[in-house]
Protein backbone atom coordinates (compact mmCIF):
# COMPACT_ATOMS: atom_id res chain seq x y z
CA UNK A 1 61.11 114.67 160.06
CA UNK A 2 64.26 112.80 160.32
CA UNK A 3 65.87 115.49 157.78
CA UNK A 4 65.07 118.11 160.24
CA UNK A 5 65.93 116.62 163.02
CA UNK A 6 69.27 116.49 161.36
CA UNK A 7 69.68 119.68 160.53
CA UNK A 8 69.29 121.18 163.98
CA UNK A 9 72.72 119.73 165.37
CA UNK A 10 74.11 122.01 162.02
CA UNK A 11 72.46 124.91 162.92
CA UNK A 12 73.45 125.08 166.16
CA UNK A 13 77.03 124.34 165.19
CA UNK A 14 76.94 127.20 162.72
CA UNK A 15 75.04 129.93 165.50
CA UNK A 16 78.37 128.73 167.51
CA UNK A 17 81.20 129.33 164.71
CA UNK A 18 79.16 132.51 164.17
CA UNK A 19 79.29 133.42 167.63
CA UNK A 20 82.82 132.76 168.26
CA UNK A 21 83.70 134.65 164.85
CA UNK A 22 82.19 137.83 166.40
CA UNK A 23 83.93 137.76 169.89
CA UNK A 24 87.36 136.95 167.79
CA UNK A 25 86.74 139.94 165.57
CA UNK A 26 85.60 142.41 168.21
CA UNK A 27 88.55 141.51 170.24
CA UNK A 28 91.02 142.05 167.51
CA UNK A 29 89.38 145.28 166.54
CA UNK A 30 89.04 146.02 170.20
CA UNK A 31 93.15 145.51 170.58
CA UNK A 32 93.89 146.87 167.76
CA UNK A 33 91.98 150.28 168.29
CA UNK A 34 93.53 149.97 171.75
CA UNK A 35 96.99 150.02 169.99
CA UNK A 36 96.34 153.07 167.87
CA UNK A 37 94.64 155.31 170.73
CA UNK A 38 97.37 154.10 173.38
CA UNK A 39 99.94 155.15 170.97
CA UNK A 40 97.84 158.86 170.25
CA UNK A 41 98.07 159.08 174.34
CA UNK A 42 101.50 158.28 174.26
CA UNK A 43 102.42 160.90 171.75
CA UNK A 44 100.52 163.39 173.72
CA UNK A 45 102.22 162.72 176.86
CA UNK A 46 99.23 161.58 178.60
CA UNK A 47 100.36 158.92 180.61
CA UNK A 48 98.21 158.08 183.39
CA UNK A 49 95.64 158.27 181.32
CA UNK A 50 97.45 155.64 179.07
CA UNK A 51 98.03 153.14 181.65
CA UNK A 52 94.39 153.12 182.70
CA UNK A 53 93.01 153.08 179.46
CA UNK A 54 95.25 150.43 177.94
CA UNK A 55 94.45 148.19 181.58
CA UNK A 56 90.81 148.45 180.50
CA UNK A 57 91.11 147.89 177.09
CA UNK A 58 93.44 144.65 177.90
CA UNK A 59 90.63 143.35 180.91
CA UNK A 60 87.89 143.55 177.95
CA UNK A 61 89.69 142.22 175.47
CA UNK A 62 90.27 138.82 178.64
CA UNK A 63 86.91 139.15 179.25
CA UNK A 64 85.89 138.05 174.82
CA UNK A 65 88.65 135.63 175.08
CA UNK A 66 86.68 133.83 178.54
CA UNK A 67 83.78 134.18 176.70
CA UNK A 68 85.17 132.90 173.25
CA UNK A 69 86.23 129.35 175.67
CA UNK A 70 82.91 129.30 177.08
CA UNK A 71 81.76 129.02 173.77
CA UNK A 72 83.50 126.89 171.97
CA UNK A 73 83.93 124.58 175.41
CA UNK A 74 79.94 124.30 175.19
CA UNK A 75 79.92 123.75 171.69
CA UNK A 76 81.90 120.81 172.09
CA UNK A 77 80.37 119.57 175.38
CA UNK A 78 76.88 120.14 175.19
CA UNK A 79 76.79 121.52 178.90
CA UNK A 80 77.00 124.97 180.41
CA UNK A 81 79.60 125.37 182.96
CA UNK A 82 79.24 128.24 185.59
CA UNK A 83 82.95 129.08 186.06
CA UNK A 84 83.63 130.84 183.30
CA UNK A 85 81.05 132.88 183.53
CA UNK A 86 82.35 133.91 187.53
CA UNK A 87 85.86 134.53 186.14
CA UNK A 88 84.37 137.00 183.43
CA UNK A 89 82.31 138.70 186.77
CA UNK A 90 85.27 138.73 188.26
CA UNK A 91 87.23 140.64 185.31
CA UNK A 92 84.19 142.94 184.71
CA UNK A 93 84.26 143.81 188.83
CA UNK A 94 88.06 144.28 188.64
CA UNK A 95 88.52 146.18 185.22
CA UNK A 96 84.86 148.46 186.63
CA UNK A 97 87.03 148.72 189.87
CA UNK A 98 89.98 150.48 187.92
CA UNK A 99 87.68 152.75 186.10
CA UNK A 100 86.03 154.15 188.55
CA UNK A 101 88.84 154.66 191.03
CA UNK A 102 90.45 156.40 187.90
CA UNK A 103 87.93 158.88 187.19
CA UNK A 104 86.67 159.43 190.26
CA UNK A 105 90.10 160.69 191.04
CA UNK A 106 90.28 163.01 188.06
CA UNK A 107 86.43 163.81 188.21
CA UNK A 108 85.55 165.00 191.81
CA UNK A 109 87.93 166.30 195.11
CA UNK A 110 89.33 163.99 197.94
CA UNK A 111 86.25 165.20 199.74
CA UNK A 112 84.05 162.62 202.33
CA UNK A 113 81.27 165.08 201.76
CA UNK A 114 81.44 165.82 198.13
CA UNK A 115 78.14 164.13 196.36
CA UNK A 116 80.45 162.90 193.80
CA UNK A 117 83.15 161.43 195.53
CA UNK A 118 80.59 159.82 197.76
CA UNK A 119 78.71 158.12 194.80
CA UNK A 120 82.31 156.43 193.81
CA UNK A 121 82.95 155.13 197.43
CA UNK A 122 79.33 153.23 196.94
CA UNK A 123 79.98 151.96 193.33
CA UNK A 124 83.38 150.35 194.86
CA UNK A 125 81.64 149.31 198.05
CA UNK A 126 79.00 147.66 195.87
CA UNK A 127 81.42 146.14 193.41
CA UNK A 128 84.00 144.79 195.99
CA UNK A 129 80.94 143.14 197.36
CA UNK A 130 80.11 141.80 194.09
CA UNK A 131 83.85 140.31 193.63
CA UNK A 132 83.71 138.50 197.11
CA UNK A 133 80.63 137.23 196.35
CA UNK A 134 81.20 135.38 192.82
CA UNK A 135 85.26 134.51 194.16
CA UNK A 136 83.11 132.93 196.83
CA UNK A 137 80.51 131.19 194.30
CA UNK A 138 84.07 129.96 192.19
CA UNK A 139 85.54 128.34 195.64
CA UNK A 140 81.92 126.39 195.88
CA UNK A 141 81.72 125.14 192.95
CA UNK A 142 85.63 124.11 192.25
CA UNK A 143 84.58 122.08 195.83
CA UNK A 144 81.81 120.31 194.07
């Protein structure tokens, strides 16, 4: 019994270096694909689509580094702390926020009563809300 008891504090250290391994190579490979299709876009003269994709690809690639700390900072502490995972809410609203507002634009006409363009005005309605809320729920708990 004591043996296994022993061997759960290793297992859970290894399911953590695991973990962490995969966010670290998903983020490089995310980066570096973002590097190879930003520089196609460039090439091509596509700019606005460049900045916008490359501004995504750099929020995800924050949001597996937040995520990498969370990990390793509970790996090392034992306890779950809520702020990182508001910051990466925060990113995901924000970076979702770009997206849309980029292809809406592209997608449907300036239109108040185009379906379309109405559907992206409630997605960024819905998401702002989402971003006050958890930027509120960070200011509570730094307080505490």
């Amino acid at each position: 019994m004591d043996r296994l008891q022993a061997f759960f504090p290793l297992a859970e250290r290894a399911i953590y270096l695991f973990a962490g391994l995969m966010v670290i190579l998903g983020a490089a490979y995310l980066l570096g694909s973002a590097l190879v299709e930003g520089t196609e876009l460039l090439f091509q003269r596509q700019g606005d689509r460049l900045a916008i994709f490359l501004l995504d690809r750099v929020l995800l690639a924050l949001m597996m580094a937040e995520i990498l700390y969370t990990v390793m900072r509970f790996a090392k502490e034992g306890q779950l702390q809520v702020e990182p995972f508001l910051i990466i809410g925060i990113i995901a609203g924000v970076r979702r926020i770009l997206v849309v507002t980029a292809e809406g634009l592209q997608k449907f006409p300036f239109a108040l009563d185009h379906p379309g363009f109405q559907a992206v005005l409630a997605e960024l309605l819905l998401l702002s809300l989402m971003i006050l809320a958890l930027a509120w729920a960070y200011r509570l708990v730094r307080k505490v």
